[in-house]
N, C-alpha and C. Protein backbone atom coordinates (compact mmCIF):
# COMPACT_ATOMS: atom_id res chain seq x y z
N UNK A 1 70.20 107.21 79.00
CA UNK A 1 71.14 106.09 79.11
C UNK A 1 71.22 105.60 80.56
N UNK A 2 71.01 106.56 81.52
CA UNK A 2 71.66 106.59 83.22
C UNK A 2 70.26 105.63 83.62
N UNK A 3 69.17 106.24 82.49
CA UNK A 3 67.78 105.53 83.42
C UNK A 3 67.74 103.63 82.46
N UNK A 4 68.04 103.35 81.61
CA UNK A 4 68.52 102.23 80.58
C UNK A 4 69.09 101.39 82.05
N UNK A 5 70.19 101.90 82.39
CA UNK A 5 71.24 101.34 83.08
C UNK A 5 70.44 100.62 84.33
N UNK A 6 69.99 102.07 85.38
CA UNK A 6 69.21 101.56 86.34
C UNK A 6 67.98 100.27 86.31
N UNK A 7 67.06 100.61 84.99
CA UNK A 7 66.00 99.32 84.73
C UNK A 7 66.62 98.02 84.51
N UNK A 8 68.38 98.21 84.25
CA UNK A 8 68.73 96.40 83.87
C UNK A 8 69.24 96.12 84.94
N UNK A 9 70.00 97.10 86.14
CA UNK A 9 70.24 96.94 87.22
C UNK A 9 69.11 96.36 88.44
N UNK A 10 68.25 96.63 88.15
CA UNK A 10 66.27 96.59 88.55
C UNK A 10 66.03 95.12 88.60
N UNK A 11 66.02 94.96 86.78
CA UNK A 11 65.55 93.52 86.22
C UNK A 11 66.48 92.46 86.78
N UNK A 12 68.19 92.56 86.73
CA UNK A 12 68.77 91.93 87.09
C UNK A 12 68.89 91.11 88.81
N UNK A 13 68.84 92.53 89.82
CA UNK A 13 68.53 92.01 90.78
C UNK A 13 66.86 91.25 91.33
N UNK A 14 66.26 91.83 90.60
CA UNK A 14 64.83 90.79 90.70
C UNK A 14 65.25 89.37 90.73
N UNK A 15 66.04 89.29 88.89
CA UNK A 15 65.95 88.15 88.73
C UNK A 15 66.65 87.30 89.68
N UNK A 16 67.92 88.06 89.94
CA UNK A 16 68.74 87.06 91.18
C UNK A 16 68.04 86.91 92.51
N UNK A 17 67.09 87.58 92.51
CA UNK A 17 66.59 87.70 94.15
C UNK A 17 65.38 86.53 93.86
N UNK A 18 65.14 86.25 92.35
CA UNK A 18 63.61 84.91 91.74
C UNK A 18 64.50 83.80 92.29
N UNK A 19 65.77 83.80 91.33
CA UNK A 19 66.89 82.34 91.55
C UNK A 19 66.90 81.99 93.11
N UNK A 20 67.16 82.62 93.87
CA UNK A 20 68.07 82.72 95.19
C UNK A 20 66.82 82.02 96.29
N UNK A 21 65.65 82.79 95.53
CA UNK A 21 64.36 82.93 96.56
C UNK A 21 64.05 80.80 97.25
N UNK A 22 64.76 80.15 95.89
CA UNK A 22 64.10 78.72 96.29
C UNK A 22 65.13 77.76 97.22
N UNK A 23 66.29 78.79 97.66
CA UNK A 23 67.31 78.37 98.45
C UNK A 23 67.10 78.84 99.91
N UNK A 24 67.67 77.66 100.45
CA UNK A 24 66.85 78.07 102.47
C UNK A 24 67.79 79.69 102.42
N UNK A 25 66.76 80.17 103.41
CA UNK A 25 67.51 81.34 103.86
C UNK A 25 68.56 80.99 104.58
N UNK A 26 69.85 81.76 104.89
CA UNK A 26 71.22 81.68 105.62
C UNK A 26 70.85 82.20 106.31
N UNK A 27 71.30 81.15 107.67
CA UNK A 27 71.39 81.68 108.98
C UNK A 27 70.22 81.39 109.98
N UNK A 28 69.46 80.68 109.31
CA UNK A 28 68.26 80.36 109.66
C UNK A 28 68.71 78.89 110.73
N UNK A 29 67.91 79.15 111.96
CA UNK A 29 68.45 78.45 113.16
C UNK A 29 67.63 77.24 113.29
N UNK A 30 67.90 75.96 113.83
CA UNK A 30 67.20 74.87 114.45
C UNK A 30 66.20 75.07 115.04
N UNK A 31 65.77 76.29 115.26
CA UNK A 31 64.58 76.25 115.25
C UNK A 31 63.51 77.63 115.30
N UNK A 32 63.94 77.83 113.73
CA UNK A 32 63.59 78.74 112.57
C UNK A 32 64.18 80.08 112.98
N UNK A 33 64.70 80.16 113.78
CA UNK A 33 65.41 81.76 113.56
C UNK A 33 64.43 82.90 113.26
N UNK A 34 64.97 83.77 113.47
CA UNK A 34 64.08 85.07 112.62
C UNK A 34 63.89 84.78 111.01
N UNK A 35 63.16 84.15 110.64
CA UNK A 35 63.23 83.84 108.94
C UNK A 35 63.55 85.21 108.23
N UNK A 36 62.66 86.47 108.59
CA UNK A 36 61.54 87.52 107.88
C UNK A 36 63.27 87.91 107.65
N UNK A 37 63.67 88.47 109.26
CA UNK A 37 64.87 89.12 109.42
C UNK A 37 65.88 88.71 108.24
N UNK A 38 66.45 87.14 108.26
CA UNK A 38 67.53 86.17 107.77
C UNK A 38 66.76 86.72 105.82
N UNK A 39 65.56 86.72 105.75
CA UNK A 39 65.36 86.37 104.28
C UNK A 39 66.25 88.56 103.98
N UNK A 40 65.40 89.18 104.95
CA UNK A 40 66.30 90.45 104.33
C UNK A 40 67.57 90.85 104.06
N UNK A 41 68.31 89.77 105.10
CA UNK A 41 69.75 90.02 105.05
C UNK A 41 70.15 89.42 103.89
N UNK A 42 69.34 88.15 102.87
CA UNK A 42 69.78 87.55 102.05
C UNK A 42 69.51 88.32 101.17
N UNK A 43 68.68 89.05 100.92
CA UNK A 43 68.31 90.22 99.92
C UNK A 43 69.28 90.67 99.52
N UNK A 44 69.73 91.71 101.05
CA UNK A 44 70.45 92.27 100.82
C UNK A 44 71.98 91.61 100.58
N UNK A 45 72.37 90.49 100.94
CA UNK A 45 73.63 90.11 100.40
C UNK A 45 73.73 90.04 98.83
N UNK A 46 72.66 89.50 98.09
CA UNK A 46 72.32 89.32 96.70
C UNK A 46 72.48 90.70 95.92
N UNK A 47 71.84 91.49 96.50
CA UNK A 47 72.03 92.88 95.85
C UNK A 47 73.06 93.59 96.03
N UNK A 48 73.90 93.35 97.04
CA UNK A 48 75.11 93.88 97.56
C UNK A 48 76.16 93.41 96.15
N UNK A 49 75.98 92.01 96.45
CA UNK A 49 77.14 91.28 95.37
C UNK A 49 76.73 91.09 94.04
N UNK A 50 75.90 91.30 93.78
CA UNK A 50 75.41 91.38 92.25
C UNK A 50 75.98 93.22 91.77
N UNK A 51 76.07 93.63 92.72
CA UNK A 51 76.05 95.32 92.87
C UNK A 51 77.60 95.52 92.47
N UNK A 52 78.42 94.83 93.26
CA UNK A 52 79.85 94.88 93.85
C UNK A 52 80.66 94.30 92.35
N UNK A 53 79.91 93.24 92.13
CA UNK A 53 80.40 92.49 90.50
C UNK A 53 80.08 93.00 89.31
N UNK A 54 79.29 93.97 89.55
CA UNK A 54 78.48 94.25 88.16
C UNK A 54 77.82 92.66 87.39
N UNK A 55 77.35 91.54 87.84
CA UNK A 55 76.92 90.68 87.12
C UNK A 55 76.08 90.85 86.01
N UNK A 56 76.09 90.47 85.19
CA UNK A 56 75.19 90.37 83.75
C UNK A 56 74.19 89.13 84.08
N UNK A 57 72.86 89.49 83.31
CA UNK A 57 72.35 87.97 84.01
C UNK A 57 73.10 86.82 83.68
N UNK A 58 73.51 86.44 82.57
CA UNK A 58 73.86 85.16 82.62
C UNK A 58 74.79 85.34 83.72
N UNK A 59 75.53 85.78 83.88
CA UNK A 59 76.79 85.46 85.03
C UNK A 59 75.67 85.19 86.24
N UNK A 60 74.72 85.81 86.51
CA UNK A 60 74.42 85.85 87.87
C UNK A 60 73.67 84.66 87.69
N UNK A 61 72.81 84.27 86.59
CA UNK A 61 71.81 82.54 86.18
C UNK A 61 72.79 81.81 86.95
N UNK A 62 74.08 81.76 85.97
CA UNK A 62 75.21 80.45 86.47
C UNK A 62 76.33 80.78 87.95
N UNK A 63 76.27 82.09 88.53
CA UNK A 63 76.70 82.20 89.67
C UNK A 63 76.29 82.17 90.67
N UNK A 64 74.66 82.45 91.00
CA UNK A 64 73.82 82.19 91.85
C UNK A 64 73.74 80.81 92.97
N UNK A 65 73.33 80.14 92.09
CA UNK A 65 73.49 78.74 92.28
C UNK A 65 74.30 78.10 92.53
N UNK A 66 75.42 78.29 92.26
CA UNK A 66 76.53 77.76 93.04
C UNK A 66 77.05 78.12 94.14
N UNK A 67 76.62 79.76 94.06
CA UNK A 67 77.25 80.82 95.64
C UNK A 67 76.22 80.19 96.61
N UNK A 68 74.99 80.13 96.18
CA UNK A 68 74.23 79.56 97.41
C UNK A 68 74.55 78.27 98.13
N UNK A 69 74.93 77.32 96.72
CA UNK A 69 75.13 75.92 97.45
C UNK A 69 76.55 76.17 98.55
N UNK A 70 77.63 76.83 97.88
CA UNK A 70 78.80 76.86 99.05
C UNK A 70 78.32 77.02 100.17
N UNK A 71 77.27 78.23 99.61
CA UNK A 71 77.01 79.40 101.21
C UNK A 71 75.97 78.09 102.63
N UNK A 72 75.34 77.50 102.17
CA UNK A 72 74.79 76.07 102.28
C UNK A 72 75.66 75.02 103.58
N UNK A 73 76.69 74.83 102.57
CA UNK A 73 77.73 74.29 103.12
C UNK A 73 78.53 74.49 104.24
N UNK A 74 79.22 75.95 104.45
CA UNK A 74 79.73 76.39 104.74
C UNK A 74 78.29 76.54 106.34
N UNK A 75 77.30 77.02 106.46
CA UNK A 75 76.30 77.34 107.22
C UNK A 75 76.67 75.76 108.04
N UNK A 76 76.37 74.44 107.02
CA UNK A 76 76.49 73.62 107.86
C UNK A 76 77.32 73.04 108.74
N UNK A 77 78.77 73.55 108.31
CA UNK A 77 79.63 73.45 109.23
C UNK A 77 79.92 74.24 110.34
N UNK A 78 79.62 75.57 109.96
CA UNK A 78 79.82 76.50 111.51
C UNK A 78 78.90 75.79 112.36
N UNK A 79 77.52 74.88 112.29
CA UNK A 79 76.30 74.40 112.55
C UNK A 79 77.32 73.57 113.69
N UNK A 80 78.32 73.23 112.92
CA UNK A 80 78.30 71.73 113.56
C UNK A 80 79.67 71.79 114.37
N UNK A 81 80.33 73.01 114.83
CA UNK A 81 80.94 73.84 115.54
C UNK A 81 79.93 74.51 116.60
N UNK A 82 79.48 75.25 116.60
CA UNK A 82 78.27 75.76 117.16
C UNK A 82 77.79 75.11 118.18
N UNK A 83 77.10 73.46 117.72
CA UNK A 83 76.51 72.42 118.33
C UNK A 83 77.75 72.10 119.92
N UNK A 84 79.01 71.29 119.10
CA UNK A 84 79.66 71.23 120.03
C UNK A 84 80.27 72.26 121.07
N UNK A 85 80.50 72.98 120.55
CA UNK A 85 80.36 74.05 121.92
C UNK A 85 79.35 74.08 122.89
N UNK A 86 77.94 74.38 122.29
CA UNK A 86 77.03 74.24 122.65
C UNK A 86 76.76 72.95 124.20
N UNK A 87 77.31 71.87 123.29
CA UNK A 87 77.16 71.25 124.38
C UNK A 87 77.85 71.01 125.43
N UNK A 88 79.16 71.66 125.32
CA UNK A 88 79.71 71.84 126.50
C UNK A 88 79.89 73.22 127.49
N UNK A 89 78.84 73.69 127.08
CA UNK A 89 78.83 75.37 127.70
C UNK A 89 78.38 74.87 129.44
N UNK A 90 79.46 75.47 130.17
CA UNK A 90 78.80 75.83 131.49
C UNK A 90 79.07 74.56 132.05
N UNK A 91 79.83 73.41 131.82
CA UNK A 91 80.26 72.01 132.21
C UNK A 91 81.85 71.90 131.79
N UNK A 92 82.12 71.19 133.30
CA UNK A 92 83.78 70.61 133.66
C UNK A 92 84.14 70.03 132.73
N UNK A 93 85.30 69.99 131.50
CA UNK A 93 84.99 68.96 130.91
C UNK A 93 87.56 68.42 131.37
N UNK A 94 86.71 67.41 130.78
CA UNK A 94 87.70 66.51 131.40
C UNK A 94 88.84 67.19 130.08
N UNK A 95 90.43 66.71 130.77
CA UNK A 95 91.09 67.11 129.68
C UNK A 95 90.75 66.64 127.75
N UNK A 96 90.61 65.07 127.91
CA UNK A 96 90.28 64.22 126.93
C UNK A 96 88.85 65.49 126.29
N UNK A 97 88.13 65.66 126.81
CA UNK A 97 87.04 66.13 126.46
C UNK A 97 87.45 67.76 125.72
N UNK A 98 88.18 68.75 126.33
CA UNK A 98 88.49 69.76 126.21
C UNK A 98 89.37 69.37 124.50
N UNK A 99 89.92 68.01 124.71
CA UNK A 99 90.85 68.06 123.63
C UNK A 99 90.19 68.08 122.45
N UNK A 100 89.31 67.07 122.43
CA UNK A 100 88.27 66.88 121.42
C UNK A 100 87.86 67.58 120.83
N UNK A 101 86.81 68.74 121.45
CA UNK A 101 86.64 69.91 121.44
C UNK A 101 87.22 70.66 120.33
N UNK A 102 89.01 70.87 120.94
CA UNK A 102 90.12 71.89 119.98
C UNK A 102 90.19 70.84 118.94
N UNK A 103 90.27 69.90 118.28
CA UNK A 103 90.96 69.64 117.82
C UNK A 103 89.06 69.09 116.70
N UNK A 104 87.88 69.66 117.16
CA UNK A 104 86.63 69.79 116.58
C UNK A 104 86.90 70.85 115.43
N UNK A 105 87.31 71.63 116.15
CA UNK A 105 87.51 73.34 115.58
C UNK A 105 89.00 73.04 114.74
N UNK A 106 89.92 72.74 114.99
CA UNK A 106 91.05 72.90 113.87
C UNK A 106 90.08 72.08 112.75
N UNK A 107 89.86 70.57 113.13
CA UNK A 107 89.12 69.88 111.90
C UNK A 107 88.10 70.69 111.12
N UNK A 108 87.40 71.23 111.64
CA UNK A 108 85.91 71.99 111.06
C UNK A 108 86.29 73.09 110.36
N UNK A 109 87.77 73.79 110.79
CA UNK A 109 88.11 74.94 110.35
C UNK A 109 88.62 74.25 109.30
N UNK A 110 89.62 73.38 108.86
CA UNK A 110 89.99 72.92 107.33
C UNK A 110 89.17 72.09 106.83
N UNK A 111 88.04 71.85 106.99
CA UNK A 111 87.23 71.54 106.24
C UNK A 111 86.27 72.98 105.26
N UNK A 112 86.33 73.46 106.44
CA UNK A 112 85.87 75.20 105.67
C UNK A 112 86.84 75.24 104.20
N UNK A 113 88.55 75.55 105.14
CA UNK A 113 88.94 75.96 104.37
C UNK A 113 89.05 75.10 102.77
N UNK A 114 88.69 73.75 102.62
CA UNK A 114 89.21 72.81 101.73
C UNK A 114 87.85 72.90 101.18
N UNK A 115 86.55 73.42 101.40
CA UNK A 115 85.30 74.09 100.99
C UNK A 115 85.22 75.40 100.18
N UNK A 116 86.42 76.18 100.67
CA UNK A 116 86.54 77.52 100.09
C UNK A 116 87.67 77.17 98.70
N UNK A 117 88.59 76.81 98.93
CA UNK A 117 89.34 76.14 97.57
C UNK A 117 88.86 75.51 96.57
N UNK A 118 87.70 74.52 96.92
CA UNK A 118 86.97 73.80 95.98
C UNK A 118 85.96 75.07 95.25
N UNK A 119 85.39 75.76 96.25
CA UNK A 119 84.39 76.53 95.40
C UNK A 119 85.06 77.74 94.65
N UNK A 120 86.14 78.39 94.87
CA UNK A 120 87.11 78.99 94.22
C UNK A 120 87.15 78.64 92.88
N UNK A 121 87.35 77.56 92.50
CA UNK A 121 87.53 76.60 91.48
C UNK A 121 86.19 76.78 90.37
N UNK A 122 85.38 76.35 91.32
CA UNK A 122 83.98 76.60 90.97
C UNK A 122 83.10 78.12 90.32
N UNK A 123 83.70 79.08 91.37
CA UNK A 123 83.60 80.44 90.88
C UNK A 123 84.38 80.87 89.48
N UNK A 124 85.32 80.30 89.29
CA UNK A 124 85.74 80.64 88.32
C UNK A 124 86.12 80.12 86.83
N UNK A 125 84.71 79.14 87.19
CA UNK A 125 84.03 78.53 86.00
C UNK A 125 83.10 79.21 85.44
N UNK A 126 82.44 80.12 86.17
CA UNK A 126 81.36 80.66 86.05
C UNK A 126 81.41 82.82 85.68
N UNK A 127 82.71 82.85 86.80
CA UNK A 127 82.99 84.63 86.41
C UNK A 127 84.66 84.45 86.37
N UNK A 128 84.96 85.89 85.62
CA UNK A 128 86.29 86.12 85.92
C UNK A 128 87.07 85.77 86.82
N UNK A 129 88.59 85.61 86.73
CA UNK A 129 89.52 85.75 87.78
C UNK A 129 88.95 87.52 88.26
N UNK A 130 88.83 88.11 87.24
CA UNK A 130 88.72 89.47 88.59
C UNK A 130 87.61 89.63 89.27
N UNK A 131 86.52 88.93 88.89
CA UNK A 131 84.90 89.12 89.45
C UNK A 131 85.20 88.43 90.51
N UNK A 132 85.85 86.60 90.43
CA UNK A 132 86.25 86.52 91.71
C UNK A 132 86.48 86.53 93.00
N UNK A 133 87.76 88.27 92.55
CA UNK A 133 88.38 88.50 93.37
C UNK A 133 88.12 89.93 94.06
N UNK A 134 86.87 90.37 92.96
CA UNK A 134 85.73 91.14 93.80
C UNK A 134 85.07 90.63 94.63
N UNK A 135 84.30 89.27 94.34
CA UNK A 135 83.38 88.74 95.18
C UNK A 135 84.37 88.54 96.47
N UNK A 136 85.43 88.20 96.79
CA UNK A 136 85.62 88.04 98.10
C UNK A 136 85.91 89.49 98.75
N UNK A 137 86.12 90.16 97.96
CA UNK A 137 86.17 91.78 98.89
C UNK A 137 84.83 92.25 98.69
N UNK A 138 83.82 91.71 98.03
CA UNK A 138 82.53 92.46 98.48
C UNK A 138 81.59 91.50 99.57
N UNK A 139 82.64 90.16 100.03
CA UNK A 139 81.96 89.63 100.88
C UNK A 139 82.34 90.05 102.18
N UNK A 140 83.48 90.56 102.28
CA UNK A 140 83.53 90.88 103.55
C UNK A 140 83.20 92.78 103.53
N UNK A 141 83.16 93.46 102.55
CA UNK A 141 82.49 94.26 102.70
C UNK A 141 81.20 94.43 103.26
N UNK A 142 80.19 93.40 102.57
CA UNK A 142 78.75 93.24 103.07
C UNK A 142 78.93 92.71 104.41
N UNK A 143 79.93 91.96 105.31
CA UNK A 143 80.08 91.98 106.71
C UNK A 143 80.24 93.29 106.97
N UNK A 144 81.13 94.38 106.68
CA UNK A 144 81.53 95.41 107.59
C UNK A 144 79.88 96.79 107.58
N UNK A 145 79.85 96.59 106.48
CA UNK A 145 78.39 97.43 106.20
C UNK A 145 77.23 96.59 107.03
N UNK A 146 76.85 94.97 107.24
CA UNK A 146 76.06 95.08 107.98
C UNK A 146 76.26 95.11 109.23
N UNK A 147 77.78 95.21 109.74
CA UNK A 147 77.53 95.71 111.07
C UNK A 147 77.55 96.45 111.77
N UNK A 148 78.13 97.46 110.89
CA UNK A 148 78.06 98.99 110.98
C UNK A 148 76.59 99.48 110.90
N UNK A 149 75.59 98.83 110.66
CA UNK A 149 74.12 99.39 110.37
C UNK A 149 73.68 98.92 111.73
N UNK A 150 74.22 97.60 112.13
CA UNK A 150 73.19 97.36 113.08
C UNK A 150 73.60 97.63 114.60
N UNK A 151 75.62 98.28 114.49
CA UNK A 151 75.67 98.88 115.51
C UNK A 151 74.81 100.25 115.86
N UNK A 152 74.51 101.11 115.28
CA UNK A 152 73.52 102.02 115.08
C UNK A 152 72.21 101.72 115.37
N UNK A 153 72.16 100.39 115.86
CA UNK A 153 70.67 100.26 116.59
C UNK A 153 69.51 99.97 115.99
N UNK A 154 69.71 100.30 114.58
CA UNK A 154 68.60 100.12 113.82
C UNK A 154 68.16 98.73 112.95
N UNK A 155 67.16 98.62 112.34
CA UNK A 155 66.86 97.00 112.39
C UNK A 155 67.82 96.88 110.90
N UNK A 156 67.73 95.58 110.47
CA UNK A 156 68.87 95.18 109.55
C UNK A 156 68.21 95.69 108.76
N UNK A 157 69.48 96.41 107.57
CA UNK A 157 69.31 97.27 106.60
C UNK A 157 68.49 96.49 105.62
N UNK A 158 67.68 97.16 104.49
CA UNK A 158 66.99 97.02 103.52
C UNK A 158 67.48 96.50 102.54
């Protein structure tokens, strides 16, 4: 039965890792980032949270696809936080300028958040209220586990 379990656990994450595979990798930079690195960490986020939910395939067919597009989204806005900082690193900037700036980041930050409400909505078209409300504690789980691996020096986990 224990070995039953493991082969659908097997098949299942394949299949989510087939779905996932035609979505850009996360985290992948302006100008290409570590792809190899970014595609393992996506692995491993997929298997983490497929792991964390227990998904069935269909849940994971119709949850996949939508977690990626948020995850998408969400990439493009830290992007566009990022940028502006970016361009004011290491330069005077005038008050007007500094203001802009803060008031980049409150905007960008409720746009996140009015991104995370909408897809909320979305998630739970697709899984339980309790799968949910796993997926957000196995998302910040898969933060604390990968950085606990890579304080340890070693390259990003498998």
């Amino acid at each position: 039965m224990n070995a039953i379990k493991n082969m659908g656990l097997f098949v299942l994450t394949l299949m989510v890792h087939t779905i996932t595979m035609g979505q850009p990798p996360h985290g992948e930079g302006p100008h290409g980032g570590n792809k190899e690195r970014n595609e393992k960490i996506h692995a491993m986020k997929v298997e983490y949270i497929t792991t964390q939910l227990a998904l069935t395939p269909t849940e994971a067919e119709k949850f996949w696809p939508v977690y990626n597009e948020f995850g998408a989204k969400i990439k493009a806005l830290e992007r566009k936080k990022r940028k502006a900082h970016k361009a004011s690193d290491g330069k005077e900037l005038s008050d007007k300028e500094m203001n802009a700036i803060i008031q980049l980041n409150f905007d960008t930050d409720q746009e996140i958040l009015d991104l995370r409400r909408e897809y909320d909505l979305k998630f739970k078209k697709v899984l339980s209220i309790q799968k949910v409300g796993k997926l957000y504690r196995a998302e910040l789980g898969f933060r604390h586990e990968l950085l606990r691996k890579m304080k340890r020096g070693g390259p990003p986990p498998k």
